[in-house]
C-alpha atoms as a PDB file:
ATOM      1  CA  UNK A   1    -175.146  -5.604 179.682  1.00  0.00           C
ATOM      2  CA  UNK A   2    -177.266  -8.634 178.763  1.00  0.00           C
ATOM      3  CA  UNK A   3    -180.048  -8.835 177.426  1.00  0.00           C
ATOM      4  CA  UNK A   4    -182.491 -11.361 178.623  1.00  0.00           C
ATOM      5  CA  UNK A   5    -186.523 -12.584 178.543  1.00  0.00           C
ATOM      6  CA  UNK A   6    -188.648 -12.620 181.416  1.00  0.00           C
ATOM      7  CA  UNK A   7    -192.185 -13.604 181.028  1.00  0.00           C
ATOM      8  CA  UNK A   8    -195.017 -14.330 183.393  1.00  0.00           C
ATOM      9  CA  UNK A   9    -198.121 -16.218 182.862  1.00  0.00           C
ATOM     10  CA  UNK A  10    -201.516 -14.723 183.148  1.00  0.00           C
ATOM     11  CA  UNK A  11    -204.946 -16.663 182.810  1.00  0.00           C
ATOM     12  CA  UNK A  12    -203.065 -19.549 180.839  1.00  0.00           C
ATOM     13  CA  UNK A  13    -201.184 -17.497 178.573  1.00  0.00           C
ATOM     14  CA  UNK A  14    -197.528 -16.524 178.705  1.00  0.00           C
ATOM     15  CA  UNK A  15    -196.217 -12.844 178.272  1.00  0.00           C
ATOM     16  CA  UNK A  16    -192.711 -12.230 177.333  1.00  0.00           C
ATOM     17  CA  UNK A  17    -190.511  -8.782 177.863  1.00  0.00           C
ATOM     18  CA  UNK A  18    -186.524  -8.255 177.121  1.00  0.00           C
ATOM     19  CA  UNK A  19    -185.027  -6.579 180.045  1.00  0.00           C
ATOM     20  CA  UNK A  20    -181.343  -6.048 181.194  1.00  0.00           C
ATOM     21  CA  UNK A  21    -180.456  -8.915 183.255  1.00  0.00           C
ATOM     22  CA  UNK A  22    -178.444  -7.241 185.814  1.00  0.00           C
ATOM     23  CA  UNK A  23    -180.971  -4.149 186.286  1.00  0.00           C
ATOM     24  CA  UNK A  24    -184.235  -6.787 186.516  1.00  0.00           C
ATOM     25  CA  UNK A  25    -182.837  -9.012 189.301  1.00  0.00           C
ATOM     26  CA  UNK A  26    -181.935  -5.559 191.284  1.00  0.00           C
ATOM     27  CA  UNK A  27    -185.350  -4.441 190.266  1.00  0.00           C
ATOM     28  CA  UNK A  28    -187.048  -8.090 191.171  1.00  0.00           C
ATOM     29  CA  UNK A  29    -185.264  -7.308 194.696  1.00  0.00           C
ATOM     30  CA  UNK A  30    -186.527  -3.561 194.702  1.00  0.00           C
ATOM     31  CA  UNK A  31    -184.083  -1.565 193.700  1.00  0.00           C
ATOM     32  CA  UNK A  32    -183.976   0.678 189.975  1.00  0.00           C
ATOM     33  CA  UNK A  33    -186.908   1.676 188.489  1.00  0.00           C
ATOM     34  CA  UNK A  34    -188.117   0.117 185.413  1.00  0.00           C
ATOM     35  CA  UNK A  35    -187.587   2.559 182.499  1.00  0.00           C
ATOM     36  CA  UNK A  36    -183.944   1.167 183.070  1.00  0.00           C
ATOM     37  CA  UNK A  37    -184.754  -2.290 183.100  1.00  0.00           C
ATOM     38  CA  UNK A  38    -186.416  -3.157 179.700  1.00  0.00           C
ATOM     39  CA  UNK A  39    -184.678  -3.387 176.532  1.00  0.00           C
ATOM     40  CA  UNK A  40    -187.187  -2.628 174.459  1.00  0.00           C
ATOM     41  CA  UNK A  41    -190.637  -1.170 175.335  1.00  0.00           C
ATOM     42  CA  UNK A  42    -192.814  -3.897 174.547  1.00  0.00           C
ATOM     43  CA  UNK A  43    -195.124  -6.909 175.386  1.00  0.00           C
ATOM     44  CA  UNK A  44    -194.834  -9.781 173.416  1.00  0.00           C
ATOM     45  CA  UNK A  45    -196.263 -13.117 173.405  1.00  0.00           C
ATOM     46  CA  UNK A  46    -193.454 -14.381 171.565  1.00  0.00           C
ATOM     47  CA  UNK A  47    -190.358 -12.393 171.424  1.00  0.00           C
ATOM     48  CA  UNK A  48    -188.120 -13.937 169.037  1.00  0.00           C
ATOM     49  CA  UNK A  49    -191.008 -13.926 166.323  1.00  0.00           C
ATOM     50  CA  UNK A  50    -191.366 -10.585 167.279  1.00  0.00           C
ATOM     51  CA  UNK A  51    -195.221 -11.175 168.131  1.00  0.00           C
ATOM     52  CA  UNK A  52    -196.278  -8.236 170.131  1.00  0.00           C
ATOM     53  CA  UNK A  53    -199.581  -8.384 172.338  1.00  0.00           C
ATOM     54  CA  UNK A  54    -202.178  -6.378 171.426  1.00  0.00           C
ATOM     55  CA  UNK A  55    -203.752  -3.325 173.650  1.00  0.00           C
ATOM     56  CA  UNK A  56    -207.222  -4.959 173.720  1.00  0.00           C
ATOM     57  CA  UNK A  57    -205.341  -8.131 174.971  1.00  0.00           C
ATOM     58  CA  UNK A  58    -203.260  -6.412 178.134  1.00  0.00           C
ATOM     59  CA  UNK A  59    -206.491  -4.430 178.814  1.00  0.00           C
ATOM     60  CA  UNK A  60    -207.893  -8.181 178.870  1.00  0.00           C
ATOM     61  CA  UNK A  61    -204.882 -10.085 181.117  1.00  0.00           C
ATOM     62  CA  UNK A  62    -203.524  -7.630 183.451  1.00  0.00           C
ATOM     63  CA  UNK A  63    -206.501  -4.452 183.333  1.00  0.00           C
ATOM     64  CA  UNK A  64    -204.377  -2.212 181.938  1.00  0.00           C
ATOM     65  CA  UNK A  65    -202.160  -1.272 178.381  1.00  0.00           C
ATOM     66  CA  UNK A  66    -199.395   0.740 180.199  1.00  0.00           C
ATOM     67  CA  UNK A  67    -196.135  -1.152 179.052  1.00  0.00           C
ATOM     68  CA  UNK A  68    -194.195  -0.350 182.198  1.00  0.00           C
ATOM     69  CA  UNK A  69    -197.322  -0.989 184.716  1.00  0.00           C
ATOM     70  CA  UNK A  70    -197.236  -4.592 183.656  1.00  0.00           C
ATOM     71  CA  UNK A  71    -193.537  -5.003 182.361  1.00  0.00           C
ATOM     72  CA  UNK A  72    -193.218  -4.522 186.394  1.00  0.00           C
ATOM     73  CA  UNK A  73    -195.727  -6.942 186.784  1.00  0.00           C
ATOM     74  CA  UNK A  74    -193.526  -9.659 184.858  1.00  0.00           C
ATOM     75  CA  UNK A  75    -189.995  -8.779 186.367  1.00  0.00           C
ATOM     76  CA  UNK A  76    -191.468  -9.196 190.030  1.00  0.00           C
ATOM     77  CA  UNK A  77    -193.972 -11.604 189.840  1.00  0.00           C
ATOM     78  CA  UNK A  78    -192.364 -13.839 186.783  1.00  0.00           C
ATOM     79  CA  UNK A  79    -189.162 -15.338 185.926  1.00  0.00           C
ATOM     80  CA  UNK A  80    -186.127 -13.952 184.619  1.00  0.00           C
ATOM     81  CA  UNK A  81    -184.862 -16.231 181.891  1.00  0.00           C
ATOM     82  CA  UNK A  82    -180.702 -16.580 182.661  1.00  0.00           C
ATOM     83  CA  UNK A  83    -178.215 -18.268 180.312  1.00  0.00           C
ATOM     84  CA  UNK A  84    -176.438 -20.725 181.965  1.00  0.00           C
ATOM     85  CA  UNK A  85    -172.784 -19.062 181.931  1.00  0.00           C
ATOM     86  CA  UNK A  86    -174.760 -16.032 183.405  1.00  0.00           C
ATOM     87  CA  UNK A  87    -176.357 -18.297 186.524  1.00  0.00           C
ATOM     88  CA  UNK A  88    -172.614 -19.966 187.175  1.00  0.00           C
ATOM     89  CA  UNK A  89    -171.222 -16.581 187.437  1.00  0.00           C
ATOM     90  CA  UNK A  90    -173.615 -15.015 189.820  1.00  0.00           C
ATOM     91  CA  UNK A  91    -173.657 -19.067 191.847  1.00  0.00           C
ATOM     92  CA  UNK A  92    -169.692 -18.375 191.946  1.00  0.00           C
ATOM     93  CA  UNK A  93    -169.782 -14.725 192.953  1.00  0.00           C
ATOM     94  CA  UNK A  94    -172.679 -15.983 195.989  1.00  0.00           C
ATOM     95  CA  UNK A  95    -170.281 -18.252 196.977  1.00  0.00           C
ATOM     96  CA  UNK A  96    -167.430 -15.873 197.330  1.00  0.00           C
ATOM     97  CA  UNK A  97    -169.787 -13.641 198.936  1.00  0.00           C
ATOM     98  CA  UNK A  98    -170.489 -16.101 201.178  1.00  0.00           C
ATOM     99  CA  UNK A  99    -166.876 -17.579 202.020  1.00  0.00           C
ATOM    100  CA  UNK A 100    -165.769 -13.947 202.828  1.00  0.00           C
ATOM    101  CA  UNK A 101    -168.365 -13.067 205.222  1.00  0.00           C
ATOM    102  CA  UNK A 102    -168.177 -16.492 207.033  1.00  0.00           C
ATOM    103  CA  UNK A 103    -164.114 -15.507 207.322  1.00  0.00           C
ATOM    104  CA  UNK A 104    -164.798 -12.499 208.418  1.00  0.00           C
ATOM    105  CA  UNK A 105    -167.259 -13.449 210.994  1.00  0.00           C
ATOM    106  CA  UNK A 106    -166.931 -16.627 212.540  1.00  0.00           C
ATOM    107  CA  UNK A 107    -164.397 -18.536 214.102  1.00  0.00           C
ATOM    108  CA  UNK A 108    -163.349 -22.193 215.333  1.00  0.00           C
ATOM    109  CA  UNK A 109    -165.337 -22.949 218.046  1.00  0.00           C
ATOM    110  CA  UNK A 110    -162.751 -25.153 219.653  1.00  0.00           C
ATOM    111  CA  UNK A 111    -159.694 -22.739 219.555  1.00  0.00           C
ATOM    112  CA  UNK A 112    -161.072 -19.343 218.911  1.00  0.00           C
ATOM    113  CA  UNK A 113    -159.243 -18.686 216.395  1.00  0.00           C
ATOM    114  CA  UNK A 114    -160.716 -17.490 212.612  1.00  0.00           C
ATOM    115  CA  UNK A 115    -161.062 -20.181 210.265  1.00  0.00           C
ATOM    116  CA  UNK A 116    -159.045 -19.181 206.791  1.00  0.00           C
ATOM    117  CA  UNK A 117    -161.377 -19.045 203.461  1.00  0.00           C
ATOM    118  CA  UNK A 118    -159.872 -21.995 201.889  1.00  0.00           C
ATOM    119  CA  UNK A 119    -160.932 -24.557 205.008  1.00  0.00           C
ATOM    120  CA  UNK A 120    -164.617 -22.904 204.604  1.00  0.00           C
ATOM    121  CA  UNK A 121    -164.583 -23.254 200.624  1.00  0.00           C
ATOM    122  CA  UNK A 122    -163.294 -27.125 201.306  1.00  0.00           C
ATOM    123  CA  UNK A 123    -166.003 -27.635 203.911  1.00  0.00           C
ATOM    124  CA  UNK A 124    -168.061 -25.979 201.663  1.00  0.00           C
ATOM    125  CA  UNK A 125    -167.830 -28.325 198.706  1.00  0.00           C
ATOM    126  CA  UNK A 126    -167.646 -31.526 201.346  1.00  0.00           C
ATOM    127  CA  UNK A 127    -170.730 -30.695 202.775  1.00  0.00           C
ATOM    128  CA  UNK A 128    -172.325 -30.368 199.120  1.00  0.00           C
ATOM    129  CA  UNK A 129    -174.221 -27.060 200.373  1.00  0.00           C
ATOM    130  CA  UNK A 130    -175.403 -24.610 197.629  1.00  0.00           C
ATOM    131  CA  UNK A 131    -175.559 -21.052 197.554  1.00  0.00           C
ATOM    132  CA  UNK A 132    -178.571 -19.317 196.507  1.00  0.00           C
ATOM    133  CA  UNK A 133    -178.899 -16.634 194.312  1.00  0.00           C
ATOM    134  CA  UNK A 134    -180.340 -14.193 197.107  1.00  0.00           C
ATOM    135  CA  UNK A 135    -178.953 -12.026 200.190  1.00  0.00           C
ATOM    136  CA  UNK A 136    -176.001 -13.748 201.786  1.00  0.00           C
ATOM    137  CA  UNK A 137    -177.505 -13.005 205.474  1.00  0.00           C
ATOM    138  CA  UNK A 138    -180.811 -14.321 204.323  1.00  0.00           C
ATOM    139  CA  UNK A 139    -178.978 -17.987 204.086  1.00  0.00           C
ATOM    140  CA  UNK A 140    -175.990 -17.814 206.555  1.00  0.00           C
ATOM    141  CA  UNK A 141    -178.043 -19.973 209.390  1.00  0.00           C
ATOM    142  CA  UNK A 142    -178.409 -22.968 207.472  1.00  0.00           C
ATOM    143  CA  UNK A 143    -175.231 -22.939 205.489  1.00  0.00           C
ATOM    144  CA  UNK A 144    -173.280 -22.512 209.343  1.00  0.00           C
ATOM    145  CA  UNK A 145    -175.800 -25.434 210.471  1.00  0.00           C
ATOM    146  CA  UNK A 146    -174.686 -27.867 207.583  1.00  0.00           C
ATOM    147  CA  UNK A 147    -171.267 -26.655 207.888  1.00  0.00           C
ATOM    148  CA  UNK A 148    -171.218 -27.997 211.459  1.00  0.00           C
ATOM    149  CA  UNK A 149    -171.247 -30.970 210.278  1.00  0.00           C
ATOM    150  CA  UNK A 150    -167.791 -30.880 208.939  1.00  0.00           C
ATOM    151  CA  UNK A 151    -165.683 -28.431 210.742  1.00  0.00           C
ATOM    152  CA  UNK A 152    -166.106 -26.787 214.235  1.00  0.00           C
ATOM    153  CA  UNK A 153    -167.869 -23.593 212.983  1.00  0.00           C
ATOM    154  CA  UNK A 154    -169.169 -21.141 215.090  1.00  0.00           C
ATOM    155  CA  UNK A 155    -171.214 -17.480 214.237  1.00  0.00           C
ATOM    156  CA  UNK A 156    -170.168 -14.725 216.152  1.00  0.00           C
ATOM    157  CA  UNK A 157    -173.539 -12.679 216.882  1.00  0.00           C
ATOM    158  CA  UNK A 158    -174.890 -10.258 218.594  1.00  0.00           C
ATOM    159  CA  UNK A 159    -178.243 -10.912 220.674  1.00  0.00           C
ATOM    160  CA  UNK A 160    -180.730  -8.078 220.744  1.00  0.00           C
ATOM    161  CA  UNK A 161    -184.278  -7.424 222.401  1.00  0.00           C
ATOM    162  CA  UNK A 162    -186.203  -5.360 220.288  1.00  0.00           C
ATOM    163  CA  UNK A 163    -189.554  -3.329 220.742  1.00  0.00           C
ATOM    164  CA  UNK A 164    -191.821  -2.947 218.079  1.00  0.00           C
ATOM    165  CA  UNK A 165    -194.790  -0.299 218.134  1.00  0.00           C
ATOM    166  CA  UNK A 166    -197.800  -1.858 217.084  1.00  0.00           C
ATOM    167  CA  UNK A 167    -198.547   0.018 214.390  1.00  0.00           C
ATOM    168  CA  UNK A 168    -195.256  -1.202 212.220  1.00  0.00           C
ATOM    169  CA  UNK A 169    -195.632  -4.751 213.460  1.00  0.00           C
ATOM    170  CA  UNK A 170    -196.825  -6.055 209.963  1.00  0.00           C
ATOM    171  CA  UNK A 171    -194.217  -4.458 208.168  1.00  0.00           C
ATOM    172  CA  UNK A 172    -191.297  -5.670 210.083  1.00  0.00           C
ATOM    173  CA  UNK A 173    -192.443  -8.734 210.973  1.00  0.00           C
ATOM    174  CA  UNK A 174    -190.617 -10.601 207.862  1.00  0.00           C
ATOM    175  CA  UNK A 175    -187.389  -9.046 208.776  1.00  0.00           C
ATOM    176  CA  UNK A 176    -186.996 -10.201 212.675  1.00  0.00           C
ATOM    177  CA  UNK A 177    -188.285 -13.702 212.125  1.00  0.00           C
ATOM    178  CA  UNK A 178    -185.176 -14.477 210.206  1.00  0.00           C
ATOM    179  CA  UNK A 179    -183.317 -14.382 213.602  1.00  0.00           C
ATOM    180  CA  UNK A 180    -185.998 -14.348 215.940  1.00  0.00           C
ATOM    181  CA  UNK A 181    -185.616 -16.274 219.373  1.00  0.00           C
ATOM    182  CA  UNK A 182    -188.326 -15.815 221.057  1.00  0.00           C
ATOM    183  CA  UNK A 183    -191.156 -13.064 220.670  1.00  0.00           C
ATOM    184  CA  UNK A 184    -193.882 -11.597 223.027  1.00  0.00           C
ATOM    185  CA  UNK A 185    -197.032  -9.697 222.317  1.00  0.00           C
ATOM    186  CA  UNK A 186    -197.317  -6.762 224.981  1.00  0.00           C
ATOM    187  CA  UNK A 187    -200.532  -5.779 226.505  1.00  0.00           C
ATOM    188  CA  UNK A 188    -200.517  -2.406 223.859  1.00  0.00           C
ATOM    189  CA  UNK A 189    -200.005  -4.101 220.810  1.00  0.00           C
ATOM    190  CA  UNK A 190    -196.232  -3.748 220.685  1.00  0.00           C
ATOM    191  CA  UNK A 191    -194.159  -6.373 219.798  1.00  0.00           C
ATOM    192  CA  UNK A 192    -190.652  -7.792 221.772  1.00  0.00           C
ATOM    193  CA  UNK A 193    -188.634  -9.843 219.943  1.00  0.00           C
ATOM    194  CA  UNK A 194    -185.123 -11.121 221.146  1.00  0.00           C
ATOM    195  CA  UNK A 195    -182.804 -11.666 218.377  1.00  0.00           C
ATOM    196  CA  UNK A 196    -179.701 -13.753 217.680  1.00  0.00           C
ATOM    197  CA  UNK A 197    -177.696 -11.567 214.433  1.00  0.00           C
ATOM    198  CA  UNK A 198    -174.683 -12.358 213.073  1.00  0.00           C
ATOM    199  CA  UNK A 199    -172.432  -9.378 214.123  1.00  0.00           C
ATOM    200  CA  UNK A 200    -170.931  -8.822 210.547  1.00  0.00           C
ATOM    201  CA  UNK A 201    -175.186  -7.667 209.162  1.00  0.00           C
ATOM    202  CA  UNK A 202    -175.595  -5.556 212.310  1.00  0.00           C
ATOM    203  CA  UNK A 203    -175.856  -2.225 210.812  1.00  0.00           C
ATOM    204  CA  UNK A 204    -177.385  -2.971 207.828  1.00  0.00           C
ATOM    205  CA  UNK A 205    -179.343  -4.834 210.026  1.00  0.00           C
ATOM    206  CA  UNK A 206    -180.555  -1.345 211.871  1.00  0.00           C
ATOM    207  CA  UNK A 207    -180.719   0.447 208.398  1.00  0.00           C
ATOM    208  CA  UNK A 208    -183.263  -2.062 207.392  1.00  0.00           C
ATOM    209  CA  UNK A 209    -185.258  -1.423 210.572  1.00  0.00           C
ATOM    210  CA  UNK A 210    -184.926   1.887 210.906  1.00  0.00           C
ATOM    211  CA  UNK A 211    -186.321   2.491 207.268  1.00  0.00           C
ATOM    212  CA  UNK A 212    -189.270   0.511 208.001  1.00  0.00           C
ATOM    213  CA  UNK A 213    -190.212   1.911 210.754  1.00  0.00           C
ATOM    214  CA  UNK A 214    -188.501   5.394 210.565  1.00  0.00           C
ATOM    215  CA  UNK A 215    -186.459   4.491 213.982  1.00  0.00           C
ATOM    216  CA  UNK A 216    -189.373   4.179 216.628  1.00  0.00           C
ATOM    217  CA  UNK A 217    -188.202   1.110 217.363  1.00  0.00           C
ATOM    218  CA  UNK A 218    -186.716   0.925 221.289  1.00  0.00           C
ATOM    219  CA  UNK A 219    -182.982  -1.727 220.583  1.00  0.00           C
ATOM    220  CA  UNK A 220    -180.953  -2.914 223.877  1.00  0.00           C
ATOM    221  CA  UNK A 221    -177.892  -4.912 222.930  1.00  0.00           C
ATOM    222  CA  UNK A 222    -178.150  -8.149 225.522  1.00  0.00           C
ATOM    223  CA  UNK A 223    -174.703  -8.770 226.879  1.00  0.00           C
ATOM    224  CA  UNK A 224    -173.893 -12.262 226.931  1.00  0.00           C
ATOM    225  CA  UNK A 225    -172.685 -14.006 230.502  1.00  0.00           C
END
């Protein structure tokens, strides 16, 4: 466990919390809840002085006093201060992430034949391509597409049409345009959307969906000529 500040600004002054590093990125993502996340329950305006922030003051910058209301408020809206050693690590641990799904689910385009994790790490670093500190499938597209460049890289996927029902259009919306082909508004206010997914997020892919829109979504795998 390390122990780390986040802090946020509000109406030109800065508000500082100390929060578990590990549990506030999950919780910056949505996951945990927040009675886990801080170290210690308290606003501060500077931390390390050990200069907490009066109630009059929160009531003031973010309408309420409630410590965890706007501790929340900092982790998801603010920044999460991470040592350096810490932001190597979790850079090196993306990258692994990302070298073992690419092994997993692509393959030469040439020979059809998988492409080993060192020749993707080497093409990889040749390329110069850097690995974000967020969801591996969220990034995959453009780190194949720069990859092309070097070796002969191609994404097995599946391609999907999708239905919609209007009424969870806005919700879901964020998650289909990440592989989204082409999209059509029906006459009813449904929404068709033909996908392009790598095969190896497919299911988590559907437990996304499904969550959102508690599974009245209509899904016909397209078979590929």
């Amino acid at each position: 466990m390390v122990n780390v500040e986040a802090r946020l600004k509000v109406k030109g002054k800065e508000y500082q919390i100390l929060v578990d590093a590990d549990k506030a990125l999950d919780f910056k993502k949505g996951q945990g809840i927040i009675e886990e996340v801080l170290a210690i329950d308290e606003i501060f305006s500077d931390y390390k002085k050990g200069l907490k922030v009066s109630r009059e003051e929160l009531e003031n910058a973010f309408g309420t006093s409630d410590v965890k209301e706007i501790a929340s408020k900092i982790v998801k809206e603010g920044e999460i201060v991470l040592p350096t050693e810490y932001r190597n690590k979790e850079r090196e641990n993306k990258l692994k992430q990302m070298i073992d799904f690419l092994s997993k689910n692509s393959i030469d385009s040439t020979t059809g034949t998988p492409i080993s994790e060192m020749r993707i790490k080497e093409a990889i670093e040749q390329a110069g391509i850097n690995i974000d500190n967020k969801p591996i499938e969220q990034q995959v597209g453009k780190v194949v597409e720069k990859l092309r460049q070097i070796i002969p890289i191609k994404l097995e996927t599946k391609k999907l049409k999708i239905i919609v029902p209007a009424v969870h259009t806005g919700k879901v919306y964020g998650l289909l345009k990440e592989y989204s082909e082409k999209e059509e508004w029906l006459n009813n206010g449904d929404l068709q959307v033909i996908l392009n997914i790598p095969s190896g997020i497919q299911m988590e892919f559907y437990d996304k969906l499904n969550a959102i829109t508690h599974g009245s979504c209509i899904v016909e795998e397209i078979k590929e000529e």
